[in-house]
PDB file of N, CA and C in Angstrom:
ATOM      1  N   UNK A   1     -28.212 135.095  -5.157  1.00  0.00           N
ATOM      2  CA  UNK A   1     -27.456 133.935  -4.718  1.00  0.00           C
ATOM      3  C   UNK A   1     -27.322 132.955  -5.878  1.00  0.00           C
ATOM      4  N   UNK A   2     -25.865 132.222  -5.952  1.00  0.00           N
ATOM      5  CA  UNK A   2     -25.926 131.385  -7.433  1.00  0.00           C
ATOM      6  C   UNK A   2     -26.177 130.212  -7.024  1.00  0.00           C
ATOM      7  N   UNK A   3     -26.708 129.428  -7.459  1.00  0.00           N
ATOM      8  CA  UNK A   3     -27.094 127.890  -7.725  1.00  0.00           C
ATOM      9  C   UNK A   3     -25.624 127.276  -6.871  1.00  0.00           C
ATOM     10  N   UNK A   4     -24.669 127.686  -6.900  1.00  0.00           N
ATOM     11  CA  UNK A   4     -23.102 126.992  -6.500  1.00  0.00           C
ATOM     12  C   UNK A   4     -23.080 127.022  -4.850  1.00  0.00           C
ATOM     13  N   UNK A   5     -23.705 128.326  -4.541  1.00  0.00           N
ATOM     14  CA  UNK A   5     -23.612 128.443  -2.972  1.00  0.00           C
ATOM     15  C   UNK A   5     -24.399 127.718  -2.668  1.00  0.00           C
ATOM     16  N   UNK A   6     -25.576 127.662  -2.879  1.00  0.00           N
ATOM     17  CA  UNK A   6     -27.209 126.920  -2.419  1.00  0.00           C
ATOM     18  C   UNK A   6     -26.759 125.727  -2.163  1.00  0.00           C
ATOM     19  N   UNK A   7     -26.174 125.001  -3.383  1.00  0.00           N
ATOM     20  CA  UNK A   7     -25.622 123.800  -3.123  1.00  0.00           C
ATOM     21  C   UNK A   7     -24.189 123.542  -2.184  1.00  0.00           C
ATOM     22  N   UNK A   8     -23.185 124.480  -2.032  1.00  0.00           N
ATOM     23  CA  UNK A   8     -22.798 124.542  -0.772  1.00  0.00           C
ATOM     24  C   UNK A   8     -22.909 124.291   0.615  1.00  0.00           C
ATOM     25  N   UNK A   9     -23.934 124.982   0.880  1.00  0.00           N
ATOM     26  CA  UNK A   9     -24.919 125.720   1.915  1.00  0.00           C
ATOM     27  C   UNK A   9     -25.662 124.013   2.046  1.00  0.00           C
ATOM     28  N   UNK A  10     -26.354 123.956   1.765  1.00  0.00           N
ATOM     29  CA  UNK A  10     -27.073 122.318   1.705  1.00  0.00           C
ATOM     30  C   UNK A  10     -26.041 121.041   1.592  1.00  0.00           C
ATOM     31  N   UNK A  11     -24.655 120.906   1.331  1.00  0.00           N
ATOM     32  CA  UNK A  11     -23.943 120.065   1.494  1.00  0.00           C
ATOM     33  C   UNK A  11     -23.652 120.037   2.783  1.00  0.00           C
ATOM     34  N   UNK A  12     -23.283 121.738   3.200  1.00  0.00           N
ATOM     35  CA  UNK A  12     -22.452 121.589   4.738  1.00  0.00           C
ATOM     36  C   UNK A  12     -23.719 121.727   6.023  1.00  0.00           C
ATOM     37  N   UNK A  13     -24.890 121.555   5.869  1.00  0.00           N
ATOM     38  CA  UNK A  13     -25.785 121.338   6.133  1.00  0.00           C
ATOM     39  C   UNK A  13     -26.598 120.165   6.544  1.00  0.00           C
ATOM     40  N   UNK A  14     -25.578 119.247   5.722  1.00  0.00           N
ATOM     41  CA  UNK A  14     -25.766 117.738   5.752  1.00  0.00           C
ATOM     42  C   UNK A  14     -24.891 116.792   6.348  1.00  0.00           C
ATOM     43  N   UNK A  15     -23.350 117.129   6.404  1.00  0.00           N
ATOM     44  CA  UNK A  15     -22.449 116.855   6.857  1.00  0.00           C
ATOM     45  C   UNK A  15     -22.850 115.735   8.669  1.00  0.00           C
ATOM     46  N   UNK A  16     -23.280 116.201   9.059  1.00  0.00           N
ATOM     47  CA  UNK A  16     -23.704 115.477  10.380  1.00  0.00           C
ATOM     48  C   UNK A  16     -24.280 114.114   9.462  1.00  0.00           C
ATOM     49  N   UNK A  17     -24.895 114.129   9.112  1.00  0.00           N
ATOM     50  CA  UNK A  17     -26.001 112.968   8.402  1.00  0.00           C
ATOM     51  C   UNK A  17     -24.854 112.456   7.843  1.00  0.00           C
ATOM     52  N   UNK A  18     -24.349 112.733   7.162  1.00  0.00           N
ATOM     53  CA  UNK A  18     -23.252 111.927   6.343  1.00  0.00           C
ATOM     54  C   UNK A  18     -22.044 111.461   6.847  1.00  0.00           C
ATOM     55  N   UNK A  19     -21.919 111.758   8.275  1.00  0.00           N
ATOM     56  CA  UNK A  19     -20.971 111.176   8.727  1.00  0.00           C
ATOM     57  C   UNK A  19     -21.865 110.038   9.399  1.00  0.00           C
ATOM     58  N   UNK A  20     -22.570 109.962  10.092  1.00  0.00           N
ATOM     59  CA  UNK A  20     -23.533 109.196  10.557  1.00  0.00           C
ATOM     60  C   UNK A  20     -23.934 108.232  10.014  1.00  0.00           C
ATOM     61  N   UNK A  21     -23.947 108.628   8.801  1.00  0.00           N
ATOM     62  CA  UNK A  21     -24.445 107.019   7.311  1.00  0.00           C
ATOM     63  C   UNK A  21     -23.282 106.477   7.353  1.00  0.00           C
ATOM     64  N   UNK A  22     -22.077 107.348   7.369  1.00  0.00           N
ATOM     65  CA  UNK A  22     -20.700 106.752   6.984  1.00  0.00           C
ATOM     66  C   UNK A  22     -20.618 105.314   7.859  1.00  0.00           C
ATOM     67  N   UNK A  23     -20.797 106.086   9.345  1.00  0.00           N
ATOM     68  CA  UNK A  23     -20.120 105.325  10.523  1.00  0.00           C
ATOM     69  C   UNK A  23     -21.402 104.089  10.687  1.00  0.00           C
ATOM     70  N   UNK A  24     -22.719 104.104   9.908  1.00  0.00           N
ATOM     71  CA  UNK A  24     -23.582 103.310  10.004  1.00  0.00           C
ATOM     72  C   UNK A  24     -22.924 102.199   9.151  1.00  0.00           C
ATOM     73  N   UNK A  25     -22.667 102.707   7.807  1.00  0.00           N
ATOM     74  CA  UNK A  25     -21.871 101.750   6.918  1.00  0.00           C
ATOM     75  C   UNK A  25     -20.985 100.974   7.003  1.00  0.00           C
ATOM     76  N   UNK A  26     -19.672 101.379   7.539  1.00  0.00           N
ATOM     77  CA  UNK A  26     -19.279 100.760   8.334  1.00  0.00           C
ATOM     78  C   UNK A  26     -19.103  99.930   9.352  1.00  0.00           C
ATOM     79  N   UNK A  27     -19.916  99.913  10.172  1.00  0.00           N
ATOM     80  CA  UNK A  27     -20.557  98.935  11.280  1.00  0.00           C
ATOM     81  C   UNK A  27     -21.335  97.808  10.664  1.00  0.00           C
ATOM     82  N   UNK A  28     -22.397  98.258   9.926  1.00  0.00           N
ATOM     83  CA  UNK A  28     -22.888  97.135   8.463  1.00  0.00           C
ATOM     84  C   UNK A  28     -22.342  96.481   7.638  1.00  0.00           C
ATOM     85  N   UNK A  29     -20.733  96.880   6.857  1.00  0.00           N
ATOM     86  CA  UNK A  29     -19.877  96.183   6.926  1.00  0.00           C
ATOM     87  C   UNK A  29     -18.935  95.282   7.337  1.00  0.00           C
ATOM     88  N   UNK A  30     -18.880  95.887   8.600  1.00  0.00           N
ATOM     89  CA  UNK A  30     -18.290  94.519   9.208  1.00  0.00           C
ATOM     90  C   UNK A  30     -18.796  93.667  10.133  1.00  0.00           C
ATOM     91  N   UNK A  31     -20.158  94.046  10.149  1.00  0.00           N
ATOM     92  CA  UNK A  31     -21.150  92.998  10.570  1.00  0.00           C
ATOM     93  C   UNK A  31     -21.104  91.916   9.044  1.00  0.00           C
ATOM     94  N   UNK A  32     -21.530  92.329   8.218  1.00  0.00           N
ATOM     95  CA  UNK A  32     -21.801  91.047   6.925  1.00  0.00           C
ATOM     96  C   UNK A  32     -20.231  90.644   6.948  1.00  0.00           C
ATOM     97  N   UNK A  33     -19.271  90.995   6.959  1.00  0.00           N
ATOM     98  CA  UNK A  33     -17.938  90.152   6.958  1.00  0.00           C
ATOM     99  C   UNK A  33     -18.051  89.080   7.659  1.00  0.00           C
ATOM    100  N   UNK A  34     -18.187  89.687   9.476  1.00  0.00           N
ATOM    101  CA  UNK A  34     -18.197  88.459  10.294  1.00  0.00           C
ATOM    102  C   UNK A  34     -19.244  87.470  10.022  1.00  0.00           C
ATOM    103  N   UNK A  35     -20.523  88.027   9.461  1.00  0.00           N
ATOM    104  CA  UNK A  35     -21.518  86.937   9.443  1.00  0.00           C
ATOM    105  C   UNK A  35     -20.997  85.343   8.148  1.00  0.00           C
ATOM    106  N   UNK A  36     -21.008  86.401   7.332  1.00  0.00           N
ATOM    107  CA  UNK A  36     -20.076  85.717   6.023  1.00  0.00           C
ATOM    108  C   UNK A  36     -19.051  84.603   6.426  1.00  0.00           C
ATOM    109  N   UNK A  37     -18.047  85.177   7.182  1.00  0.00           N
ATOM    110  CA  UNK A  37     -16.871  84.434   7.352  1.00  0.00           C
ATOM    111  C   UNK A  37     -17.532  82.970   8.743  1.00  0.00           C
ATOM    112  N   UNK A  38     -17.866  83.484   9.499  1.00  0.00           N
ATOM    113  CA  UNK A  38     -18.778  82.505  10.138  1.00  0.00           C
ATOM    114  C   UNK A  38     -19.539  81.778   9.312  1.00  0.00           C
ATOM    115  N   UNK A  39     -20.684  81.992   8.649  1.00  0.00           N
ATOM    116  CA  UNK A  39     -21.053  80.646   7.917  1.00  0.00           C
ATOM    117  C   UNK A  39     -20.075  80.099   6.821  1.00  0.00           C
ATOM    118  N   UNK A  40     -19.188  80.538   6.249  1.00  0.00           N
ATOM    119  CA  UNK A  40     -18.030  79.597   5.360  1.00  0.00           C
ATOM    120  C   UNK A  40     -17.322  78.371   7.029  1.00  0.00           C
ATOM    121  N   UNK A  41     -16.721  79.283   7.692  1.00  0.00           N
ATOM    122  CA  UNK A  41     -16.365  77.951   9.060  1.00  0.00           C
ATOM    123  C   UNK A  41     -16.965  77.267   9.702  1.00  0.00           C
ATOM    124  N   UNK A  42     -18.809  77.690   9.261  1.00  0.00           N
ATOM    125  CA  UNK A  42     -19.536  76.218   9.700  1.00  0.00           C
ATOM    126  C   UNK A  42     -19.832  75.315   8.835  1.00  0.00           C
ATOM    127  N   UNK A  43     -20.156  75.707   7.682  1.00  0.00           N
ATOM    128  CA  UNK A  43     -19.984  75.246   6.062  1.00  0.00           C
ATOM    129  C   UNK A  43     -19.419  74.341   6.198  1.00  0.00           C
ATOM    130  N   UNK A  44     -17.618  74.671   6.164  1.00  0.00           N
ATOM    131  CA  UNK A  44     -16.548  74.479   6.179  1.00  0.00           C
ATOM    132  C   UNK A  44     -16.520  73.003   6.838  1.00  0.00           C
ATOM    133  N   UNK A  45     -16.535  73.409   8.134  1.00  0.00           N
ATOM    134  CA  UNK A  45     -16.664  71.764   9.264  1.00  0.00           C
ATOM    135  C   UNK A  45     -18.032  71.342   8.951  1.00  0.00           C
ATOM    136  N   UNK A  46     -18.621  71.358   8.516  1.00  0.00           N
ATOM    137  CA  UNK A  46     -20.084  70.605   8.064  1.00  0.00           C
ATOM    138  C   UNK A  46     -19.473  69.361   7.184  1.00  0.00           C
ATOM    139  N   UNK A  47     -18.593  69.774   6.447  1.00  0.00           N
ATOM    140  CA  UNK A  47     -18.369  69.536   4.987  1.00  0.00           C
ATOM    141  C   UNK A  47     -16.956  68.736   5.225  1.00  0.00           C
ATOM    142  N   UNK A  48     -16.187  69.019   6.223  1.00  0.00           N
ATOM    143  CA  UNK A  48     -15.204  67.762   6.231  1.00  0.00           C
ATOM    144  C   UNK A  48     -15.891  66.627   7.454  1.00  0.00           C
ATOM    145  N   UNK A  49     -16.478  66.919   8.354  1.00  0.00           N
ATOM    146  CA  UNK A  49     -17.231  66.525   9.350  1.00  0.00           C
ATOM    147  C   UNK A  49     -17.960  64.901   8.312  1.00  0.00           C
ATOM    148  N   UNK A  50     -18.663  64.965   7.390  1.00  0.00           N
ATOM    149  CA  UNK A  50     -19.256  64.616   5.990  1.00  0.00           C
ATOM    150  C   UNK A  50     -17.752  64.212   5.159  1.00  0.00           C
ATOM    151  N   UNK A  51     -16.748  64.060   4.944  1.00  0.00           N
ATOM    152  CA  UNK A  51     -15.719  63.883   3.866  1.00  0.00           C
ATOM    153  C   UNK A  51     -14.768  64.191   4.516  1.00  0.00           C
ATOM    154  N   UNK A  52     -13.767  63.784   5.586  1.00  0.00           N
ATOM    155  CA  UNK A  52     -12.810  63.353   6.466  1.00  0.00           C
ATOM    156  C   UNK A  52     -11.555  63.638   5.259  1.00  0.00           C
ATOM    157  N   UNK A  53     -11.650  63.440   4.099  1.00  0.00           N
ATOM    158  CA  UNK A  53     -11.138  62.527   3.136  1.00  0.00           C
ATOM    159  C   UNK A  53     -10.527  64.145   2.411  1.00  0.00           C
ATOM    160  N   UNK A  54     -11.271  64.840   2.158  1.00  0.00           N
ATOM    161  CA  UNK A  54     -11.747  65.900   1.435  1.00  0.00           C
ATOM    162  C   UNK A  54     -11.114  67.090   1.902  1.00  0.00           C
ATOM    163  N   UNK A  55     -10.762  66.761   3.316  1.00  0.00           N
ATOM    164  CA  UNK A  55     -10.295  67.954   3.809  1.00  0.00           C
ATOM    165  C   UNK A  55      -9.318  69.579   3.366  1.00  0.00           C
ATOM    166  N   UNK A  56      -7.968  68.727   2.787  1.00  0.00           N
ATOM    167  CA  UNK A  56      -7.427  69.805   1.773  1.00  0.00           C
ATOM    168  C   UNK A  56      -7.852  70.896   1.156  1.00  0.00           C
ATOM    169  N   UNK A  57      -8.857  70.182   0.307  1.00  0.00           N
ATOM    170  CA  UNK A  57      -9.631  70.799  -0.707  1.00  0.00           C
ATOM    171  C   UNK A  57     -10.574  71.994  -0.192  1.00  0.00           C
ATOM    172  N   UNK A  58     -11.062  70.986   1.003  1.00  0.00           N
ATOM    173  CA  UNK A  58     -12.143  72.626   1.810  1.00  0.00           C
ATOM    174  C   UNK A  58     -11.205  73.344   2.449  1.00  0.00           C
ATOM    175  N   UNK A  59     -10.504  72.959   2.992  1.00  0.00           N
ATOM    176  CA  UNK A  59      -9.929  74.348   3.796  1.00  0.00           C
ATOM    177  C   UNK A  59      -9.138  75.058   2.974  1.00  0.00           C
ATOM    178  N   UNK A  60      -8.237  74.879   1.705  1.00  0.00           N
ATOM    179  CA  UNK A  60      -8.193  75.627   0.951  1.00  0.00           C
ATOM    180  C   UNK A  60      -9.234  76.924   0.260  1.00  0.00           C
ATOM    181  N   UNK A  61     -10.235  76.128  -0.302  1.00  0.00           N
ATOM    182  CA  UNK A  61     -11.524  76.840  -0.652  1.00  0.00           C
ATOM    183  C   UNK A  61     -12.250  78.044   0.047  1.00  0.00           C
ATOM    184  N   UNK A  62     -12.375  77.414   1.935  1.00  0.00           N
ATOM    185  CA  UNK A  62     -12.795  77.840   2.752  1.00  0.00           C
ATOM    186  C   UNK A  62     -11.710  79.317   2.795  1.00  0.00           C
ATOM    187  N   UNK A  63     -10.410  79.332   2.600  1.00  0.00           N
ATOM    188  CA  UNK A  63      -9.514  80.404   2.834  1.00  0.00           C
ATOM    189  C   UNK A  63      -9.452  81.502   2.288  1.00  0.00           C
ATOM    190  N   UNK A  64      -9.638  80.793   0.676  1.00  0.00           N
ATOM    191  CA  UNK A  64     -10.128  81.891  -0.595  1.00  0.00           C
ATOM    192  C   UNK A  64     -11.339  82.425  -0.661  1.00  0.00           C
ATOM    193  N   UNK A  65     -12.172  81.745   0.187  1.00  0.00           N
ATOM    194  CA  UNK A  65     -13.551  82.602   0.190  1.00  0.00           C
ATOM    195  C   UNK A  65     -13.448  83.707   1.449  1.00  0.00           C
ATOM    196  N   UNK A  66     -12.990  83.111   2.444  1.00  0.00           N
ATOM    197  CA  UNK A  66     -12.976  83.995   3.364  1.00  0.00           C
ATOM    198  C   UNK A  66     -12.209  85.353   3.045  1.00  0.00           C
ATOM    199  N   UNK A  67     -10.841  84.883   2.420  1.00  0.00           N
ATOM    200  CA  UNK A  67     -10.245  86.469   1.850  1.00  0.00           C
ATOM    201  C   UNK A  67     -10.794  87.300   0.946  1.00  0.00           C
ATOM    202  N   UNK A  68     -11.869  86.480   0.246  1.00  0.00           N
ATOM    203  CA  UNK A  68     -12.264  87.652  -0.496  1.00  0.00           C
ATOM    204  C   UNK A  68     -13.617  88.300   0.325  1.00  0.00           C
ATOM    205  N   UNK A  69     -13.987  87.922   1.264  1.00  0.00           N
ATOM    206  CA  UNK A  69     -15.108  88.346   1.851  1.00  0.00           C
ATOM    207  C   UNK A  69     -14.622  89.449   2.607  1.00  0.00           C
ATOM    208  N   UNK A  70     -13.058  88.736   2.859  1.00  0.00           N
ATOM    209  CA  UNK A  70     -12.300  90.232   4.443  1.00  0.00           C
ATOM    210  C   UNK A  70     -11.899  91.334   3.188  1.00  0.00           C
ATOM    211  N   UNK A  71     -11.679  90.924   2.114  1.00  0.00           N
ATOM    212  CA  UNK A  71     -11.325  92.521   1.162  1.00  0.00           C
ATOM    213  C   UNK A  71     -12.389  92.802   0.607  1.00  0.00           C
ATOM    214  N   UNK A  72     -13.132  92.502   0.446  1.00  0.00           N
ATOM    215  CA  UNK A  72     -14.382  93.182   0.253  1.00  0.00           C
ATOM    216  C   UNK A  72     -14.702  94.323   1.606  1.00  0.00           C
ATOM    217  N   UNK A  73     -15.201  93.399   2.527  1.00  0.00           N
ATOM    218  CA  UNK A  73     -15.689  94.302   4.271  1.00  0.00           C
ATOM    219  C   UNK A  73     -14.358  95.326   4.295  1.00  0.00           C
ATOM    220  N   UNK A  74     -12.889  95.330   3.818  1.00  0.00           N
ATOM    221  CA  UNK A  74     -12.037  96.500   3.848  1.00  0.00           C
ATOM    222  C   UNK A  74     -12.212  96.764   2.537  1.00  0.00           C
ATOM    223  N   UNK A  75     -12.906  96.916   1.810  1.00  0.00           N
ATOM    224  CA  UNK A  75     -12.693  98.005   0.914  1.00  0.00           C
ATOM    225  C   UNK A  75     -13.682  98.812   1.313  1.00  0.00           C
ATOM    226  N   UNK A  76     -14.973  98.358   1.855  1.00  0.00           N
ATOM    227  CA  UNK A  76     -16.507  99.146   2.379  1.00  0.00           C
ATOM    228  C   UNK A  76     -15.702 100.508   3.042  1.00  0.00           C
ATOM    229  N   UNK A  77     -15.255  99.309   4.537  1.00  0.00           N
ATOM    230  CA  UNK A  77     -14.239 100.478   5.713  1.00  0.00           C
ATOM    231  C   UNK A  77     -14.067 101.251   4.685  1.00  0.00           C
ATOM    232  N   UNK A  78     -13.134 101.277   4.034  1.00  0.00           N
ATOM    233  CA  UNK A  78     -11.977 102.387   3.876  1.00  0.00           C
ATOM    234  C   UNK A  78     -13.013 103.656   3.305  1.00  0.00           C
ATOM    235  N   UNK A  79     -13.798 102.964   1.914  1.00  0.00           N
ATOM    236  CA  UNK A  79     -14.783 104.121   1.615  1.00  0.00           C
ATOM    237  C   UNK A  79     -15.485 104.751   2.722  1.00  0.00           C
ATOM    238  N   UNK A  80     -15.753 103.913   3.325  1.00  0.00           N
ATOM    239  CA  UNK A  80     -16.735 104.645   4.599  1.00  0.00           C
ATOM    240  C   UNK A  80     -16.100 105.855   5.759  1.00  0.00           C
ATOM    241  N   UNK A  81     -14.696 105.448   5.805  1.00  0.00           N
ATOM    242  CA  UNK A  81     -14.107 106.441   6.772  1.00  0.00           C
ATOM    243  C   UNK A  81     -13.356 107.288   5.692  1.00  0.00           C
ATOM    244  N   UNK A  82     -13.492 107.225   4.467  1.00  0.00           N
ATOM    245  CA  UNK A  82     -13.135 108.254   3.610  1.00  0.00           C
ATOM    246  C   UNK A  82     -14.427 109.059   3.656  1.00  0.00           C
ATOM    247  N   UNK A  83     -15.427 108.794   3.711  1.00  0.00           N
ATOM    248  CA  UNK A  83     -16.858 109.847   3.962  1.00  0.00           C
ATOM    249  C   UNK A  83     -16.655 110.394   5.434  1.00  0.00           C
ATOM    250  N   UNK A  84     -16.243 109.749   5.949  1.00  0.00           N
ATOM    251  CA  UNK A  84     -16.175 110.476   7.081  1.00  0.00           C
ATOM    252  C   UNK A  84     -15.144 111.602   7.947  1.00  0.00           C
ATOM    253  N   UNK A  85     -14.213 111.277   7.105  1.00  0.00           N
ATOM    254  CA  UNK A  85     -13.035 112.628   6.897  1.00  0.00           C
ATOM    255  C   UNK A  85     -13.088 113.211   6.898  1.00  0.00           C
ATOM    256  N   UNK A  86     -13.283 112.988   4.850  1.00  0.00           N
ATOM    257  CA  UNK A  86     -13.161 113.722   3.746  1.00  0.00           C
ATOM    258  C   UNK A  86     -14.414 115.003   3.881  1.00  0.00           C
TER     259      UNK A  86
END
């Protein structure tokens, strides 16, 4: 038997597990998104709540953080249901 099958044989062997991490990953991902994006919108009203004045400025801020937090949590997804396909 060559070294190529063995490792075959032990990939498709694993396949259950690895979809399972996938779909774990995923769920872990978009758990830290929502958590993320929730504390920037309490942050957020903390902080004009405190500076009435200021407002612009945070909810701008608040927008750009949040988008990069939601493309981050979709870039996880996408890898993750690419393991789980693929």
């Amino acid at each position: 038997m060559s070294l190529l099958s063995v490792l075959l044989q032990a990939a498709a062997d694993l396949t259950p597990y690895a979809k399972f991490g996938a779909a774990i990953g995923a769920g872990i991902s978009v758990l830290g998104a929502a958590l993320g994006i929730g504390n920037i919108g309490a942050r957020a009203l903390e902080s004009i709540a405190r500076q009435p004045e200021a407002t612009g400025d945070i909810r701008t801020n608040m927008i750009v953080a949040a988008a990069l937090i939601e493309g981050v949590a979709f870039f996880a997804i996408v890898v993750c249901l690419l393991i789980l396909f693929i």
